[in-house]
C-alpha atoms as a PDB file:
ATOM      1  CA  UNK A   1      40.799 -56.796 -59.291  1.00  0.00           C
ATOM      2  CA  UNK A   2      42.686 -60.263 -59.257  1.00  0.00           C
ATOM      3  CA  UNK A   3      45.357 -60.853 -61.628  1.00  0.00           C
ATOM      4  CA  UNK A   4      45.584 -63.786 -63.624  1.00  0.00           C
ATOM      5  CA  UNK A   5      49.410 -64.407 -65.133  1.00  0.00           C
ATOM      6  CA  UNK A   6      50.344 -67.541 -66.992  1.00  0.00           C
ATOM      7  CA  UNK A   7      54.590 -67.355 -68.005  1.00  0.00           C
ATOM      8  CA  UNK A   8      54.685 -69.953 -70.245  1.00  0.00           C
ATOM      9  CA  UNK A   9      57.793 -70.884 -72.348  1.00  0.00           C
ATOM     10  CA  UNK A  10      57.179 -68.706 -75.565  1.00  0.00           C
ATOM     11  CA  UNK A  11      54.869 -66.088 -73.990  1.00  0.00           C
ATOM     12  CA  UNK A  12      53.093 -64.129 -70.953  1.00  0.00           C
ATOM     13  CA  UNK A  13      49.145 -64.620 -70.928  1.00  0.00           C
ATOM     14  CA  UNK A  14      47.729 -62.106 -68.385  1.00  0.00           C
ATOM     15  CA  UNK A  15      43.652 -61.942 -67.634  1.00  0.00           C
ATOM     16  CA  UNK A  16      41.991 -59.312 -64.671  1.00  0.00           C
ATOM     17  CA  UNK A  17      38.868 -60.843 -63.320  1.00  0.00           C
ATOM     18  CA  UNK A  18      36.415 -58.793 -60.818  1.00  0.00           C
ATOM     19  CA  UNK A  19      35.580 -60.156 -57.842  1.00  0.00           C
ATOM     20  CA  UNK A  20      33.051 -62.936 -58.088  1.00  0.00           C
ATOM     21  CA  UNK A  21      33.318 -63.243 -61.649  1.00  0.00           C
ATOM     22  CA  UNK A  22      32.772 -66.855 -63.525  1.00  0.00           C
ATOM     23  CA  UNK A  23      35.636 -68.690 -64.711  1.00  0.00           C
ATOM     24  CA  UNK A  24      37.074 -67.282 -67.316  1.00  0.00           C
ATOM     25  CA  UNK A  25      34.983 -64.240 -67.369  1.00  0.00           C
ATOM     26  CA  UNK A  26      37.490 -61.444 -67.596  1.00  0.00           C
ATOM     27  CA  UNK A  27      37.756 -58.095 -67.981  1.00  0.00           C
ATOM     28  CA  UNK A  28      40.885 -58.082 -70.109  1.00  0.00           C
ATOM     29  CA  UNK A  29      42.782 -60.967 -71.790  1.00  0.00           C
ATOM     30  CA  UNK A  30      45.961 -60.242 -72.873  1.00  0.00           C
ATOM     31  CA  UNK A  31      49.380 -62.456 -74.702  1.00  0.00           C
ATOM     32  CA  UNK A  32      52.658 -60.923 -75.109  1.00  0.00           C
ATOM     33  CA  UNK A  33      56.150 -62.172 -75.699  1.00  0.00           C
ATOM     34  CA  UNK A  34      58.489 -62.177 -72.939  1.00  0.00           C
ATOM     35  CA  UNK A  35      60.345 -59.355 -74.605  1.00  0.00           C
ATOM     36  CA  UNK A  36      57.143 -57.210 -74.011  1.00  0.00           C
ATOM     37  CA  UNK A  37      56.707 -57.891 -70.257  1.00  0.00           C
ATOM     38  CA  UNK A  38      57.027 -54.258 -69.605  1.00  0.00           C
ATOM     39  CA  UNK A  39      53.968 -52.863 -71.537  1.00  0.00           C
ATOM     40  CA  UNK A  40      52.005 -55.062 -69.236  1.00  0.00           C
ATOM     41  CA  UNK A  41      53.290 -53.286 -66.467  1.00  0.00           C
ATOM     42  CA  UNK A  42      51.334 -50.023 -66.715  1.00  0.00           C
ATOM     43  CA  UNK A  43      48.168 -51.579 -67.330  1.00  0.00           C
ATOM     44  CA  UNK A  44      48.078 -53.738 -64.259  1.00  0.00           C
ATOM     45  CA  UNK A  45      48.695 -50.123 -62.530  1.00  0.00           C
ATOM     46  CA  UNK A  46      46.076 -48.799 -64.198  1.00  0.00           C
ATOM     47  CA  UNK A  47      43.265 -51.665 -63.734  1.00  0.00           C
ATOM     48  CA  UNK A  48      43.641 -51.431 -59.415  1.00  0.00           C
ATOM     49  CA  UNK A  49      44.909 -54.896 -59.058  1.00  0.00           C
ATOM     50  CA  UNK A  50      45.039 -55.883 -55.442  1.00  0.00           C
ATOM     51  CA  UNK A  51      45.736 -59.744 -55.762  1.00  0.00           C
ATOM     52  CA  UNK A  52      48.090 -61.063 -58.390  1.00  0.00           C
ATOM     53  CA  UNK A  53      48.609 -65.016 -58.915  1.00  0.00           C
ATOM     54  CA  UNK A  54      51.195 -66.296 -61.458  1.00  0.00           C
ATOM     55  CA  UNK A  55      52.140 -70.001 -62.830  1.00  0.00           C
ATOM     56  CA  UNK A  56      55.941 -69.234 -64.547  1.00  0.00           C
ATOM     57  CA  UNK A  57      57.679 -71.980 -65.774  1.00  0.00           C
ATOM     58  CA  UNK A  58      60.291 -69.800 -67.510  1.00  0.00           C
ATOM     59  CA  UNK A  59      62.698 -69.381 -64.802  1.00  0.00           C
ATOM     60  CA  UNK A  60      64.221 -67.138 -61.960  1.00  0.00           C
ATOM     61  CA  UNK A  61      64.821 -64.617 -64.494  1.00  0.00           C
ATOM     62  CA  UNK A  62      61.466 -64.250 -66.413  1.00  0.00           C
ATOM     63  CA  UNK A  63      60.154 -64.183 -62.326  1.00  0.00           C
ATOM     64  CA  UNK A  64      62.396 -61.479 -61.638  1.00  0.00           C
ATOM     65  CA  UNK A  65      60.976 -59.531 -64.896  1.00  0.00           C
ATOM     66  CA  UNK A  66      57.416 -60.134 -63.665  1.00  0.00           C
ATOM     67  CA  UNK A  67      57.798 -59.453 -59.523  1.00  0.00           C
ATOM     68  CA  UNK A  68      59.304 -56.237 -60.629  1.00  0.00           C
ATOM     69  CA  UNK A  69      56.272 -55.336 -63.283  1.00  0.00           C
ATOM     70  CA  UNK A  70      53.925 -55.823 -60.714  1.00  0.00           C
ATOM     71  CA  UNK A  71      52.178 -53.051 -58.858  1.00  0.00           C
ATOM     72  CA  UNK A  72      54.007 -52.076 -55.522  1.00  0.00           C
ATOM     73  CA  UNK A  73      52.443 -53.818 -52.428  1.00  0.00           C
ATOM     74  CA  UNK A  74      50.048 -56.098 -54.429  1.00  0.00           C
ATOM     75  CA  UNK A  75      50.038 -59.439 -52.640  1.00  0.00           C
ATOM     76  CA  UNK A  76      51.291 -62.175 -55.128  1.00  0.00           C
ATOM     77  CA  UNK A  77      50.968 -66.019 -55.049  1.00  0.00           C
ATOM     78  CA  UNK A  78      53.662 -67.707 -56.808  1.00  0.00           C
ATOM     79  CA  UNK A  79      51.266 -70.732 -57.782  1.00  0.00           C
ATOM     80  CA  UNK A  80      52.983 -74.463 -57.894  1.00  0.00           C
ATOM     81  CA  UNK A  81      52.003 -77.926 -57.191  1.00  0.00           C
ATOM     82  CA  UNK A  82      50.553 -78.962 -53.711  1.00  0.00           C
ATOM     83  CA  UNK A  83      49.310 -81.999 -52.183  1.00  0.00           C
ATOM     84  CA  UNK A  84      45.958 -80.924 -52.800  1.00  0.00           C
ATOM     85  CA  UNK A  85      44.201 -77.536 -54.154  1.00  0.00           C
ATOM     86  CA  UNK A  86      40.650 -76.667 -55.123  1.00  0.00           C
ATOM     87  CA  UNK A  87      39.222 -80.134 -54.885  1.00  0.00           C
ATOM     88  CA  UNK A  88      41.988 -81.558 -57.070  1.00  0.00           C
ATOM     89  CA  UNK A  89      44.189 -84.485 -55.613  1.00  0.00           C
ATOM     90  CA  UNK A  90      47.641 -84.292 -57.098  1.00  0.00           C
ATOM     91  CA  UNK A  91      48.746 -87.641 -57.026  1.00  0.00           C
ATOM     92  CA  UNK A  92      52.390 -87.456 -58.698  1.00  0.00           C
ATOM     93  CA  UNK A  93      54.901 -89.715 -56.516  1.00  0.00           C
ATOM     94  CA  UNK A  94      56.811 -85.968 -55.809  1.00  0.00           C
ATOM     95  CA  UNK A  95      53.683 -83.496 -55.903  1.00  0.00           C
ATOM     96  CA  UNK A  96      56.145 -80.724 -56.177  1.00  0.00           C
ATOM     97  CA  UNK A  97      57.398 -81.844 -59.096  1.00  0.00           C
ATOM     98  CA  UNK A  98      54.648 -82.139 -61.153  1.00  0.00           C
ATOM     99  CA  UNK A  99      54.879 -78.131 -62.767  1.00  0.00           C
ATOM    100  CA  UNK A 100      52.795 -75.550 -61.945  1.00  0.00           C
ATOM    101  CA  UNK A 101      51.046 -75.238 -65.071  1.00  0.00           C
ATOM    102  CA  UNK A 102      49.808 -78.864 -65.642  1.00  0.00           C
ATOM    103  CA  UNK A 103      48.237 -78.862 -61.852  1.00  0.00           C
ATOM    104  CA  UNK A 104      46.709 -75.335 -62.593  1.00  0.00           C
ATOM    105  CA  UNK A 105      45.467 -76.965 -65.755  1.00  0.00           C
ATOM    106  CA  UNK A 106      44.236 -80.063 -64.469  1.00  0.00           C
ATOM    107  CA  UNK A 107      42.210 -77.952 -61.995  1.00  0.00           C
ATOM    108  CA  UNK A 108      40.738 -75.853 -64.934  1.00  0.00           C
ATOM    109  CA  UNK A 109      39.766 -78.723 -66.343  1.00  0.00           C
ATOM    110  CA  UNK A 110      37.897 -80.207 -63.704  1.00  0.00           C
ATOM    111  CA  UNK A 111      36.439 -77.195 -62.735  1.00  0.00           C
ATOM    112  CA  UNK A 112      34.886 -77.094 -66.033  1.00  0.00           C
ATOM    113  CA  UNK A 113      33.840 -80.495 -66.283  1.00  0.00           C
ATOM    114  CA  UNK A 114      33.744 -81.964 -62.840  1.00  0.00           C
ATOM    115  CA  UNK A 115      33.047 -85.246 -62.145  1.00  0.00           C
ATOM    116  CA  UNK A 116      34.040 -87.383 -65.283  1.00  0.00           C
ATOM    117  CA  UNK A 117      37.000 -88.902 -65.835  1.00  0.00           C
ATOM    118  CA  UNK A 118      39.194 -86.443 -68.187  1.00  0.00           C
ATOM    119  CA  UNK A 119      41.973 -85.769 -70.217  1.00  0.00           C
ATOM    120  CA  UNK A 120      43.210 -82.402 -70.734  1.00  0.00           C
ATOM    121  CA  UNK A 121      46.151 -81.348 -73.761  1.00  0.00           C
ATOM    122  CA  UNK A 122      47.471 -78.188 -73.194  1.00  0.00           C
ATOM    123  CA  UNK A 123      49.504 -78.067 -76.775  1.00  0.00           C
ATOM    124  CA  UNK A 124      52.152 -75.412 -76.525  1.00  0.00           C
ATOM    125  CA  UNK A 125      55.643 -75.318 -76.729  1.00  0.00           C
ATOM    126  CA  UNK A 126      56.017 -78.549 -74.900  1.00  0.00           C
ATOM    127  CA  UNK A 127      52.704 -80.618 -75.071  1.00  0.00           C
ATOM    128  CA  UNK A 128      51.054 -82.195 -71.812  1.00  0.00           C
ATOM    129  CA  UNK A 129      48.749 -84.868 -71.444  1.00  0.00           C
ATOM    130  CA  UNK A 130      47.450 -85.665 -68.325  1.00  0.00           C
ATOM    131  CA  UNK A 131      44.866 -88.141 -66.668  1.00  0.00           C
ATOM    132  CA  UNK A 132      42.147 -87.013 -64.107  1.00  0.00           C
ATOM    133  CA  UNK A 133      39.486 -88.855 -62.067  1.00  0.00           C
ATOM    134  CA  UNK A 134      36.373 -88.582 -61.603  1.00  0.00           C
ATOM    135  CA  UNK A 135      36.820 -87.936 -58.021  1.00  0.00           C
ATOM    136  CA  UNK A 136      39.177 -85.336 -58.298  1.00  0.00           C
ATOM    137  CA  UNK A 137      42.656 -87.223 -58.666  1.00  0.00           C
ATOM    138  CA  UNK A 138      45.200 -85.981 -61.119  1.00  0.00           C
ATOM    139  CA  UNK A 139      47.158 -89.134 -61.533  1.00  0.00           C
ATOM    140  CA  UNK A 140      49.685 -88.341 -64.332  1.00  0.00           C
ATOM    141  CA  UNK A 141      50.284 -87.897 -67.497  1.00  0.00           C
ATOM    142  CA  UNK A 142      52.810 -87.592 -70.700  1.00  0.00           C
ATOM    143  CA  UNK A 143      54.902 -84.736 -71.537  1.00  0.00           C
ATOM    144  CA  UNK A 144      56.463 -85.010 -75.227  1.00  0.00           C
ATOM    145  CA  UNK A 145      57.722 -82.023 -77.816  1.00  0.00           C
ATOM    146  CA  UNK A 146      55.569 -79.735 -79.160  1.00  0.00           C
ATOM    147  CA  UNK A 147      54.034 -79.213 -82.785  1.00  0.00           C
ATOM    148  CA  UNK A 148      56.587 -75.769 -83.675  1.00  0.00           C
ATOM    149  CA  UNK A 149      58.982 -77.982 -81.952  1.00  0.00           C
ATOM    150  CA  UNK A 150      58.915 -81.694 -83.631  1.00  0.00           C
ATOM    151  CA  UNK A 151      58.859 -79.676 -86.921  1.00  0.00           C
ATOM    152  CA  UNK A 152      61.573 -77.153 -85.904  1.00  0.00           C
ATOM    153  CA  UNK A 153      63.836 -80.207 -85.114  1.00  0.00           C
ATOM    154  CA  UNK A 154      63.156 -82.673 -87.701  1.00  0.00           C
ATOM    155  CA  UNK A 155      63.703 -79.298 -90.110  1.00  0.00           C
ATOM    156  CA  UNK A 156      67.176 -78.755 -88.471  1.00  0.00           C
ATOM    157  CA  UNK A 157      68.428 -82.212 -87.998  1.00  0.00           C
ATOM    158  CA  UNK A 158      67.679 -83.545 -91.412  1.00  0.00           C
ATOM    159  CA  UNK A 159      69.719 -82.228 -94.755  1.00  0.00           C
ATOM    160  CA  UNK A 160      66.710 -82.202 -97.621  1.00  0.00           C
ATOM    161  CA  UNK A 161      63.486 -82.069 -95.238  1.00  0.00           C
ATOM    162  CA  UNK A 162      62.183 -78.434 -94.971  1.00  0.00           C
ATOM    163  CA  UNK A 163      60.884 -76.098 -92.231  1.00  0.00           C
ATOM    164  CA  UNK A 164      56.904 -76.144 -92.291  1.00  0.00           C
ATOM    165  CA  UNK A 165      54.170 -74.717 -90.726  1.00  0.00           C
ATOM    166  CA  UNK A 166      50.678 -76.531 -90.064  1.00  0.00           C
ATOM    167  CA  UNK A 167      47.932 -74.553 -91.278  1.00  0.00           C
ATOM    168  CA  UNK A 168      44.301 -74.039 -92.562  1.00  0.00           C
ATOM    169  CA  UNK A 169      42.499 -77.776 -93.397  1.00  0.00           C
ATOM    170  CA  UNK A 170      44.784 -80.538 -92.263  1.00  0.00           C
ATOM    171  CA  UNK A 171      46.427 -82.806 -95.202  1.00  0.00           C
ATOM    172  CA  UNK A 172      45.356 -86.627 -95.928  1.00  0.00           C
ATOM    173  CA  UNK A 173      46.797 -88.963 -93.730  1.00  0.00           C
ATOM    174  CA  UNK A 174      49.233 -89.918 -96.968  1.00  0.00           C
ATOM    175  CA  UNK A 175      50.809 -86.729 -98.110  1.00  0.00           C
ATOM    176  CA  UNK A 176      51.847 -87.067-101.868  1.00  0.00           C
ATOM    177  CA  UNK A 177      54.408 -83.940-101.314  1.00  0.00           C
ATOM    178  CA  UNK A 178      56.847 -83.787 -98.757  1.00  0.00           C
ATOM    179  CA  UNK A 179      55.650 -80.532 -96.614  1.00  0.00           C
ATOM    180  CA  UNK A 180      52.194 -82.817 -96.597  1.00  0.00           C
ATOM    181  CA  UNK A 181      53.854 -85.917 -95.172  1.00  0.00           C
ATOM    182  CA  UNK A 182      55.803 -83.503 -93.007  1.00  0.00           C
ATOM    183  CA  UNK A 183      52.421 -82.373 -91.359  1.00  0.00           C
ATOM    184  CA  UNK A 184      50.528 -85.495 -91.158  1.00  0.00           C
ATOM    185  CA  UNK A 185      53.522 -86.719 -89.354  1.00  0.00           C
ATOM    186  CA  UNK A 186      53.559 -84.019 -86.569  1.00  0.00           C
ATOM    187  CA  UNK A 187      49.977 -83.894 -86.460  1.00  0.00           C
ATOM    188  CA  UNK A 188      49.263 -87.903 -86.343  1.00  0.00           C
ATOM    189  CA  UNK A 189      51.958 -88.056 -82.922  1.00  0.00           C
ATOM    190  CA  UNK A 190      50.250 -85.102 -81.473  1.00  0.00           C
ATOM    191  CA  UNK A 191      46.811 -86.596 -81.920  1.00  0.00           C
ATOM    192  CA  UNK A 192      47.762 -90.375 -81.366  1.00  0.00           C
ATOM    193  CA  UNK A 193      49.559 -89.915 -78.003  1.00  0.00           C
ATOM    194  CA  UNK A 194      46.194 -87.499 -77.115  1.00  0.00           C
ATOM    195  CA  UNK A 195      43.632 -90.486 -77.899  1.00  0.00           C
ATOM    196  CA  UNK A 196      46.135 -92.944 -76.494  1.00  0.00           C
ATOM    197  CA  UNK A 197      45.998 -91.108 -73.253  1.00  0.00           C
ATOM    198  CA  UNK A 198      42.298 -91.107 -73.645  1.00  0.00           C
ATOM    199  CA  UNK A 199      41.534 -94.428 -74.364  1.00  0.00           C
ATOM    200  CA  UNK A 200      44.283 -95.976 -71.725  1.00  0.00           C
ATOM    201  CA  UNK A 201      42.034 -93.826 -69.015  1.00  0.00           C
ATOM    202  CA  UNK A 202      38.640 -94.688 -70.312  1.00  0.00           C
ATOM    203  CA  UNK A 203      37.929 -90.712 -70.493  1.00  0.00           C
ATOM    204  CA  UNK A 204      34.486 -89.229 -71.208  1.00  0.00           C
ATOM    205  CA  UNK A 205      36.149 -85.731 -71.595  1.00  0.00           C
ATOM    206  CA  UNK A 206      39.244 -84.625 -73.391  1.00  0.00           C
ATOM    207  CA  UNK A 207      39.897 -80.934 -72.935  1.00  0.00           C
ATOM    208  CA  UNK A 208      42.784 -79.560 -75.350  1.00  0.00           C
ATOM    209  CA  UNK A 209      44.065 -76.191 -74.549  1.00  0.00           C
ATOM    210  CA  UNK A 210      47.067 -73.902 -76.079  1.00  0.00           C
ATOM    211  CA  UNK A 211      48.344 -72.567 -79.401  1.00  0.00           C
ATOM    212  CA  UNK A 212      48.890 -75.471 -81.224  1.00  0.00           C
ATOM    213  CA  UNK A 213      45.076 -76.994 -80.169  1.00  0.00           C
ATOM    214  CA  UNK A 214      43.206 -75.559 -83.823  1.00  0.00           C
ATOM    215  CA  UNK A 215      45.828 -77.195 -85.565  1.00  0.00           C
ATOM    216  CA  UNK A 216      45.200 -80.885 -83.630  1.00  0.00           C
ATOM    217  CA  UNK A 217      41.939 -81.070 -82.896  1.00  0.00           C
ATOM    218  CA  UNK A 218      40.301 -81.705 -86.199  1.00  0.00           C
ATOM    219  CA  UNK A 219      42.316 -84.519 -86.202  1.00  0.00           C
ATOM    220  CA  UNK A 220      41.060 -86.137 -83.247  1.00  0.00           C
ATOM    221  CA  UNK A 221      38.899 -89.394 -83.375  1.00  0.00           C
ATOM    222  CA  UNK A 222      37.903 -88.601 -79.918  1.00  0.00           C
ATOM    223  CA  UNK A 223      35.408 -86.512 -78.433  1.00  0.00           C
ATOM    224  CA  UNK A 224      37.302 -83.056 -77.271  1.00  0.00           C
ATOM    225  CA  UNK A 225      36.228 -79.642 -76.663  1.00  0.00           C
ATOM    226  CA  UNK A 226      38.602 -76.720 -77.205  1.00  0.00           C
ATOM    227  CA  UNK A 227      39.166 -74.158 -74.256  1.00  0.00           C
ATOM    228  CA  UNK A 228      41.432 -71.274 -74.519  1.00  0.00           C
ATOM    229  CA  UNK A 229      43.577 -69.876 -71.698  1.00  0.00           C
ATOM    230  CA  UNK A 230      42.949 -73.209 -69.522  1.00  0.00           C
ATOM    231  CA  UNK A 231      46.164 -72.479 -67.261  1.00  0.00           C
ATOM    232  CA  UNK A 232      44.378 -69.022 -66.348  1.00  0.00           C
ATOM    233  CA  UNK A 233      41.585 -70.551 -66.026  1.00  0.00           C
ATOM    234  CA  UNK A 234      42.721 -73.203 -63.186  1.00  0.00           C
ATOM    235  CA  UNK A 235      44.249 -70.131 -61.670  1.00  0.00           C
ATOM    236  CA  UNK A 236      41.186 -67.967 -61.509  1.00  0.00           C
ATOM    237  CA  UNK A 237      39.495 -71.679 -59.928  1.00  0.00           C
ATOM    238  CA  UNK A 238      42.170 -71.729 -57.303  1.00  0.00           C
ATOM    239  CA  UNK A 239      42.444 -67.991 -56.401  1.00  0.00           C
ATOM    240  CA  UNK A 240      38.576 -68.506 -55.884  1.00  0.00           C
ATOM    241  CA  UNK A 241      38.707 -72.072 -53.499  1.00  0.00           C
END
């Protein structure tokens, strides 16, 4: 059983996928906070992993937490950027630099939609934007705060504007109350720098991915298509090449 782990900023996604099995076709799909790393530990004993292979941009220490959760003697691939992995060209000036879970999302993305030119948004805690070819290039992309997090700071750095929290049907492009305006704000700079990205590459696809994606994507004036977990899934593609 290969084991899929995504360490993200805020949380620890975790899918087990038998051998042969079609992207994103797992057997379990699991998200946990980092605080709750060690419940996941007995289940991967449990399930007879014998591969592991984990994107973790959280840091020595969350790595630490996770090589030591793992089952004894299970090979594990610390994934990051290369030169070049499952037909996807990384073409960042440093390919090392580019982080390990926009190149395992930009080759989800064009495993799932391969030869068109794409965009794929993977809205989380940060939110990532990036450009790929239709010949398998990733050529770059934009990095900017993330919906919890442009509302968290305009919330703490301004005196009278409160804390909100997008939900259910987005508001008018006007709010006529503040928490409205608040929303259409964070929403409209989520969305615009998405279609900016996408018109600037002449995309056919957009892919958006993480928590925040419900919340943006009706607000989109571009064609999109929502896939959960696409970190996990660029893993599960690369495990497989």
């Amino acid at each position: 059983m290969l084991l899929l782990i995504d360490a993200g900023n805020t949380r620890i996604k975790w899918a087990l996928a038998a051998p042969g099995a079609a992207l994103g076709a797992w057997t379990r799909l699991e998200a946990l906070p980092h605080a709750a790393l060690d419940d996941a530990a007995g289940a991967w004993r449990a399930a007879g992993v014998t591969r592991a292979i984990v994107a973790n941009v959280a840091g020595a220490a969350l790595r630490e937490r996770i090589a030591h959760a793992l089952p004894a003697g299970v090979p594990v691939e610390w994934f990051a950027a290369t030169e070049q992995r499952a037909g996807l060209l990384n073409g960042y000036r440093n390919p090392g630099q580019l982080g390990c879970d926009r190149f395992a999302a930009a080759i989800g993305a064009r495993a799932l939609a391969p030869g068109q030119d794409l965009v794929v948004a993977t809205c989380g805690t940060a939110t990532t934007v990036d450009a790929i070819t239709a010949d398998g290039r990733f050529i770059g992309g934009m990095i900017l705060p993330g919906l919890a997090l442009m509302a968290s700071a305009l919330a703490r750095n301004t005196a009278q504007l409160p804390q909100v929290v997008p939900g259910g049907a987005p508001p008018p492009v006007f709010g006529d109350n503040t928490d409205d305006a608040i929303v259409s704000g964070l929403l409209s700079a989520q969305a615009g720098a998405i279609e900016r990205a996408c018109a600037a590459h002449g995309a056919s696809t957009c892919i958006l991915s993480g928590g925040a994606a419900p919340y943006i994507a009706p607000v989109l004036k571009f064609g999109h298509r929502v896939v959960d977990n696409i970190v996990l899934v660029g893993l599960h593609a690369a495990a497989a090449a």
